[in-house]
Each structure stands twice: as C-alpha cells, then as structure tokens.
Protein backbone atom coordinates (compact mmCIF):
# COMPACT_ATOMS: atom_id res chain seq x y z
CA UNK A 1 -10.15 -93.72 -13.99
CA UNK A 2 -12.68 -96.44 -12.77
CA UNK A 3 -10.74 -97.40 -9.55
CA UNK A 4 -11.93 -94.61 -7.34
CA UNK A 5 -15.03 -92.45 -6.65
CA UNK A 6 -13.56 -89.28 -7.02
CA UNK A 7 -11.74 -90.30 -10.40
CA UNK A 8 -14.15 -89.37 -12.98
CA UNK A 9 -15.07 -85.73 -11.76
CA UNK A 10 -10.49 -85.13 -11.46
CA UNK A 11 -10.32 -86.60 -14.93
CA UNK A 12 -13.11 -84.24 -15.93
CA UNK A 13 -11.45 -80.90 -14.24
CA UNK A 14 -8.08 -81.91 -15.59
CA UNK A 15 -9.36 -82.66 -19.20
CA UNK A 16 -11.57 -79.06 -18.97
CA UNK A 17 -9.11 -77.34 -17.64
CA UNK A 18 -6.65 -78.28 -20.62
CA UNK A 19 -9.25 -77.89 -23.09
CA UNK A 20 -9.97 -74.02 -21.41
CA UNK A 21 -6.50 -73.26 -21.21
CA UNK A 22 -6.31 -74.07 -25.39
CA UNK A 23 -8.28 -71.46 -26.22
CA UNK A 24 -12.01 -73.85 -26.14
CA UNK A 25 -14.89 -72.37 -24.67
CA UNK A 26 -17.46 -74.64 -22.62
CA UNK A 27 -20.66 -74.52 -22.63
CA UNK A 28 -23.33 -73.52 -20.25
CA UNK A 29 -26.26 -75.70 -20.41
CA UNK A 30 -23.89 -79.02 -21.45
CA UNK A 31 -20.60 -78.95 -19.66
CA UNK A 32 -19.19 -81.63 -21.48
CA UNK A 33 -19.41 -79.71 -24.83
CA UNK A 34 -16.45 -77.71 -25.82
CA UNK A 35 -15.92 -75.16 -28.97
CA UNK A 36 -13.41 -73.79 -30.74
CA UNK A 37 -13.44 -70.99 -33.26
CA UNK A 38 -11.24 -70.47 -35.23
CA UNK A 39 -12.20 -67.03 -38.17
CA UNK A 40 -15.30 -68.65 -40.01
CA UNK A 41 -14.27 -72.55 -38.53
CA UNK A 42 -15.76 -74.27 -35.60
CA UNK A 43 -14.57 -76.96 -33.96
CA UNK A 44 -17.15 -79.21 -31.49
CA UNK A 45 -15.54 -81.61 -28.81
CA UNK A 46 -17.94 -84.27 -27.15
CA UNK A 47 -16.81 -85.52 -24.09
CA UNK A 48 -18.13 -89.02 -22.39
CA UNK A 49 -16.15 -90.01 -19.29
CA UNK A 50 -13.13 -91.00 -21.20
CA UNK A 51 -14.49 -90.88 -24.75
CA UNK A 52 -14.46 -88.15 -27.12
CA UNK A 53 -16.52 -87.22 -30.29
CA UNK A 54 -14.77 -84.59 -32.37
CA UNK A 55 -15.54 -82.80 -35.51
CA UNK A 56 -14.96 -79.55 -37.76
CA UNK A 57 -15.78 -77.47 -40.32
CA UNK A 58 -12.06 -77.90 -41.47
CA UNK A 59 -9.99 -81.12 -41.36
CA UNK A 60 -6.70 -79.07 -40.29
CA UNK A 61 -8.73 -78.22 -36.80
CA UNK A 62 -9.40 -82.10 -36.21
CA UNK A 63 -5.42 -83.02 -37.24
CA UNK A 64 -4.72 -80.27 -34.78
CA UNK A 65 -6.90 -81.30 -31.87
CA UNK A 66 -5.90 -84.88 -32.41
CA UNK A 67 -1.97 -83.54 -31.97
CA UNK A 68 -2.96 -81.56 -29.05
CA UNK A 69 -4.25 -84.50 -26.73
CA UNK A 70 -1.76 -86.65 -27.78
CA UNK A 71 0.56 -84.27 -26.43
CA UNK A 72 -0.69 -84.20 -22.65
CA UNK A 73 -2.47 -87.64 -22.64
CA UNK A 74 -2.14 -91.28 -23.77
CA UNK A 75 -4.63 -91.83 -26.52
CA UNK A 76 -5.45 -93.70 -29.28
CA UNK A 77 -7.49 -92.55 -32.38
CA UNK A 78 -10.52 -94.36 -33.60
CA UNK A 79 -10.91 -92.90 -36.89
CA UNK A 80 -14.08 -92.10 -38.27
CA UNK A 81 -16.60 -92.07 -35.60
CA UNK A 82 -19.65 -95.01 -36.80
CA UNK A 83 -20.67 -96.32 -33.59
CA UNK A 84 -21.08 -94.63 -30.22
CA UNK A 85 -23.26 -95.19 -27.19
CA UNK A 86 -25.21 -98.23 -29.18
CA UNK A 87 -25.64 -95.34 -32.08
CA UNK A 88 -24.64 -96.35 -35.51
CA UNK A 89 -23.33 -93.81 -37.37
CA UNK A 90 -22.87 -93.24 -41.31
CA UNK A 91 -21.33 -90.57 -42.57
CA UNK A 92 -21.50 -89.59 -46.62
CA UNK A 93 -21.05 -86.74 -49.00
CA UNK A 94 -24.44 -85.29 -48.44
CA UNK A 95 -25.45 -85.89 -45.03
CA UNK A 96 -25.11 -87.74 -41.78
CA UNK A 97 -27.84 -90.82 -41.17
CA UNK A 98 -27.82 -91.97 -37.48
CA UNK A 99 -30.19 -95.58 -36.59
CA UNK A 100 -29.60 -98.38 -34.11
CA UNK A 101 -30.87 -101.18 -35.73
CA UNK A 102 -27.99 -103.53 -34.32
CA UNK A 103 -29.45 -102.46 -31.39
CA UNK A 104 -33.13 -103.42 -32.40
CA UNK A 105 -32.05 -106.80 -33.35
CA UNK A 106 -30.30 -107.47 -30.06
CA UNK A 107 -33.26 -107.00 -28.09
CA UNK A 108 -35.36 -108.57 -30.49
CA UNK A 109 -33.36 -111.53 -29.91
CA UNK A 110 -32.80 -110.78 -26.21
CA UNK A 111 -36.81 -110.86 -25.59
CA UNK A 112 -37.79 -113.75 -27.97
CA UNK A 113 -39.82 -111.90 -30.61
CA UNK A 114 -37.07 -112.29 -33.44
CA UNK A 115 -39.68 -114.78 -35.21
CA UNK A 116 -43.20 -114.15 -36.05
CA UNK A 117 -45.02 -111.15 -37.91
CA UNK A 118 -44.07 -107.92 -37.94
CA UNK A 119 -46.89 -104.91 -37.25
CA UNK A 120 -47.17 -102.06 -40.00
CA UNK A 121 -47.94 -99.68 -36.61
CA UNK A 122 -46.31 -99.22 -33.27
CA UNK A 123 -49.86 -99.13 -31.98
CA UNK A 124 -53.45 -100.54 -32.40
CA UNK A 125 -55.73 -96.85 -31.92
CA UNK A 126 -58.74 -99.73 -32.07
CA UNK A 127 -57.80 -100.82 -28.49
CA UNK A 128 -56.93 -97.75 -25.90
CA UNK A 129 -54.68 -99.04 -22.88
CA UNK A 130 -56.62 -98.85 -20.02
CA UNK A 131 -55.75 -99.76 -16.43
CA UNK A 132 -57.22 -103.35 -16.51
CA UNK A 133 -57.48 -104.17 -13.02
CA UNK A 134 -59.23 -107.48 -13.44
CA UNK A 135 -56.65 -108.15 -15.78
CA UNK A 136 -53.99 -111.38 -16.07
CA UNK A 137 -50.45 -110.51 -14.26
CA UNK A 138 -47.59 -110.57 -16.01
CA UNK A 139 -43.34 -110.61 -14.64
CA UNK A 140 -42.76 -106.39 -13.68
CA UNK A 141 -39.02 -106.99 -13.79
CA UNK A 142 -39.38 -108.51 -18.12
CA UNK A 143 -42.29 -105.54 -18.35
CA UNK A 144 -39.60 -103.02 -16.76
CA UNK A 145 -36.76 -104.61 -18.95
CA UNK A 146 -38.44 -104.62 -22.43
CA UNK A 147 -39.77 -101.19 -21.26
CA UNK A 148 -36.65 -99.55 -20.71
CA UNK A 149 -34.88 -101.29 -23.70
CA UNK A 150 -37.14 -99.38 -25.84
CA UNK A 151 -36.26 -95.85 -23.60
CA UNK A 152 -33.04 -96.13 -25.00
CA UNK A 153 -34.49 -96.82 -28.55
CA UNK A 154 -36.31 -93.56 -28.56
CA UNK A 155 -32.87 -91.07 -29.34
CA UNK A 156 -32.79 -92.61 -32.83
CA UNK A 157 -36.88 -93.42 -33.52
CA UNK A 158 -39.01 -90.67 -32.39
CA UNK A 159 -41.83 -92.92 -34.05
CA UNK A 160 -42.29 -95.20 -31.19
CA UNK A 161 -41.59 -92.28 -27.89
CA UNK A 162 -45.95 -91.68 -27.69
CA UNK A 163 -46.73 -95.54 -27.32
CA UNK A 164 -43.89 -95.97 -25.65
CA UNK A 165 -44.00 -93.68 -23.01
CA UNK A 166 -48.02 -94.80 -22.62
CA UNK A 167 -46.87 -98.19 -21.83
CA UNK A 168 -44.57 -96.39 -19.24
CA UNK A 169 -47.64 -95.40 -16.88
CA UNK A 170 -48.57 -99.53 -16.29
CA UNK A 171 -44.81 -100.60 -14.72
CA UNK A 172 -45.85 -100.58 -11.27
CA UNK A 173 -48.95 -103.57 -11.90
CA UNK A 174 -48.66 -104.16 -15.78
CA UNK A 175 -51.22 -106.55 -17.12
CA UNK A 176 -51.44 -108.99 -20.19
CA UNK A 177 -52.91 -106.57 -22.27
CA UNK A 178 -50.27 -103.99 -21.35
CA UNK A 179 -47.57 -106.77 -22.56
CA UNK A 180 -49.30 -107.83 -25.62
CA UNK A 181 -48.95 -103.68 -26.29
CA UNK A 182 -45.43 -103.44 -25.81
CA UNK A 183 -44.85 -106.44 -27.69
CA UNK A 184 -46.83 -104.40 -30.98
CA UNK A 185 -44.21 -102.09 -30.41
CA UNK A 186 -41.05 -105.02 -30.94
CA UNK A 187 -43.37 -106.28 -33.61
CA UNK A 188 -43.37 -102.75 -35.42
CA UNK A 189 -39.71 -102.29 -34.96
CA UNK A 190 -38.81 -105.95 -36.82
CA UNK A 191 -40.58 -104.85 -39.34
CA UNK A 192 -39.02 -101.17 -39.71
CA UNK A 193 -35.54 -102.58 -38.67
CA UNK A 194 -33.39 -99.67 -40.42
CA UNK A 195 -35.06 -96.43 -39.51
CA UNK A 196 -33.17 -93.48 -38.33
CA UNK A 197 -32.61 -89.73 -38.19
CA UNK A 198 -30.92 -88.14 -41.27
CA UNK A 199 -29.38 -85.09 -41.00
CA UNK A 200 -28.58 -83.92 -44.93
CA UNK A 201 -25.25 -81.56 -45.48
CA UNK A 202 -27.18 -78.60 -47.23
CA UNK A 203 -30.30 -78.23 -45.21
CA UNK A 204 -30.37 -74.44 -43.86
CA UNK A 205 -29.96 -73.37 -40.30
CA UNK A 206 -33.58 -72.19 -39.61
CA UNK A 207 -34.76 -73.37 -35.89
CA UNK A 208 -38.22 -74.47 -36.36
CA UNK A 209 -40.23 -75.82 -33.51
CA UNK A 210 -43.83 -77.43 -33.53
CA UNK A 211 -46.05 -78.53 -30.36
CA UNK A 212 -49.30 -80.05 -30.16
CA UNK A 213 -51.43 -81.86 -28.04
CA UNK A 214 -54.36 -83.61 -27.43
CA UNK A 215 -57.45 -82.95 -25.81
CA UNK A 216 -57.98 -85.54 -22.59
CA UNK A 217 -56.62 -87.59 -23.93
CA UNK A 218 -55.48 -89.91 -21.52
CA UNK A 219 -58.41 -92.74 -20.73
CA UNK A 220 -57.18 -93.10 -17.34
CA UNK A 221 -57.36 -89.83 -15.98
CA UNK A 222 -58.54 -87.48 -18.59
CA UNK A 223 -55.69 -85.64 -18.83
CA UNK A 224 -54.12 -83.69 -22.00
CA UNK A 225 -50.93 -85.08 -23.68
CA UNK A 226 -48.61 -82.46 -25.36
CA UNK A 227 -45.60 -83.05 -27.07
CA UNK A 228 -42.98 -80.71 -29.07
CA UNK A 229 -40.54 -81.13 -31.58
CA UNK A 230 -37.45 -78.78 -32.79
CA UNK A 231 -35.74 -78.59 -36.11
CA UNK A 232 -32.89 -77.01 -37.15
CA UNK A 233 -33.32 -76.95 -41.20
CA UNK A 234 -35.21 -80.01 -41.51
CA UNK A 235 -32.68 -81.74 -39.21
CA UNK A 236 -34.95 -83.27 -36.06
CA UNK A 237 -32.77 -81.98 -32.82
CA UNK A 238 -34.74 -82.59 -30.23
C-alpha cells in the first residue's frame, strides 16, 4: 500500500468498489463514508487509508461486515474501537465520551510546560493580542510547532479553537507576548487534562445550530469574528 504513489487511490477504488457491489451506499460530501441499511438497521463504515471504523445499530450487521472483509482481504480485528487518530475513545451503556488527554500530556511534556501552574482560562481578556512590533522575537518553527499541536487538539476541545486560532494570525513574526499567550493555553489544558465531547445514548435527533459573532472585534484590523456551532440532540457535531 505505501510502496507506490498510485497505491492508496487503487486500494481505495478496489475497497469502494467491493463495499458498492455489497449492497453499501457512499456518500456524497465524504467519500470515505459508507452505509448500509438494512429494514430499521444502519450500518456506518469509516474508512482511513487502510483503517476502518465500523459500527451498527445491531451487532449481527458488525459480525456480518467483519465476515465479509475477511472474505476478500487479509485483516485483522481490533475489537472495540478506544483509540483512533490520537482520539481516545470510551464507550459505555449510556453514551460515547471522546478526549485526548494522552495526547495533552505528550505535548505538555514535548514543549516543557509539564511543571508549573496551571491557568483556570485558556485566555487572559485583561491583555488583547496585539501585533507588537517593538516586541522581543521568539523561534517561528517552536511558535509554528506548539501552534499546530494545539490545531489538532481542537476536534476533541472546542474550548480552546477562539484563542487558538487568534494566536494563529502572529506565525509569520510571533513575539514574546504572543508565546507567553500560547503558553496560557498549555497552562489551561494541564489543568483541564480530561475534557472531552460526550455524546449520551438517549439524546434525541433534533439538528440544532447556533452562530454568533462579535462586533470588530479583532484589535488588529477591526474586523468581526463569527463562529457557529451544530448539535444533533445535545451531541456537539461540528
């Protein structure tokens, strides 16, 4: 699969056109989704390069999926899913909570700032970021690093994507102050190490969507920031 360019998108057609030819339907928007229905059952197939996240509405669909690639590939079953793509999943009778604290603690550790106090907020409102041009200089490519570490943090803690992606705007010539900012945010997440999204069994199936914004907001060009969240039940999707 990884030994030549082309590999990944044949292993993709092959795989889809198996999963097609079994009676799944693939969706439009995400092409690496595929469903299954089955009378009042559904069945949801995941697919990442060569992993895949399964599950159903009835266990008899997953023991029959499972059967199904093992009949046309070589494959091994995992079990119950609990980690994927540096998400940590737990699964219960009453819900599904998903965090990444492993993750938090690795690049706590990874940027130094495992010691020390923790912040009760991801941001001080006291202090605005502004461009500081007569500010110190600080290294771009740790700025960049710890930035992006915290991008990837985001999928699981929607608390920290508005400071976050504020810090964002400083990577070309980021500043002390701008570091000391991002560091509040590593500070905040030591101290709220096991937050995460939890999606309960028995919440309805209502999409609910809410937007705001602010009004110039931004202290660097006076621009607006808006922002939107969707809920399905009172499960955050997006």
């Amino acid at each position: 699969l990884y030994g030549l360019h082309q590999a990944p998108r044949a292993w993709y057609e092959t795989l889809a056109t198996y999963l097609l030819e079994n009676g799944f339907q693939r969706r439009t928007i995400d092409q690496t989704l595929f469903i299954k229905k089955q009378q009042k059952d559904i069945l949801l197939v995941q697919i990442y390069v060569d992993d895949i996240v399964f599950g159903a509405t009835n266990k008899a669909l997953c023991q029959s999926f499972e059967k199904l690639m093992k009949d046309k590939f070589q494959m091994s079953s995992m079990g119950e899913l609990t980690f994927f793509l540096g998400l940590q999943v737990k699964q219960k009778k009453d819900g599904i909570f998903i965090s990444q604290d492993k993750y938090v603690a690795e690049i706590l550790r990874k940027f130094g700032l495992s010691k020390g106090k923790s912040a009760s907020t991801p941001i001080n409102v006291e202090n605005p970021l502004l461009k500081d041009s007569d500010g110190e200089d600080v290294d771009v490519h740790t700025y960049r690093s710890m930035i992006g570490s915290l991008m990837y943090l985001t999928s699981s803690r929607p608390d920290i994507m508005f400071i976050v992606c504020a810090c964002v705007r400083f990577q070309v010539t980021p500043k002390l102050s701008h570091l000391n900012a991002v560091k509040r945010i590593f500070r905040y997440l030591k101290g709220k190490l096991c937050l995460g999204l939890w999606y309960p069994k028995d919440s309805p199936f209502d999409l609910v969507a809410y937007s705001d914004s602010d009004y110039s907001g931004a202290s660097l060009d006076r621009k607006s920031t808006t922002r939107g969240c969707q809920f399905l039940g009172c499960r955050l999707i997006s």
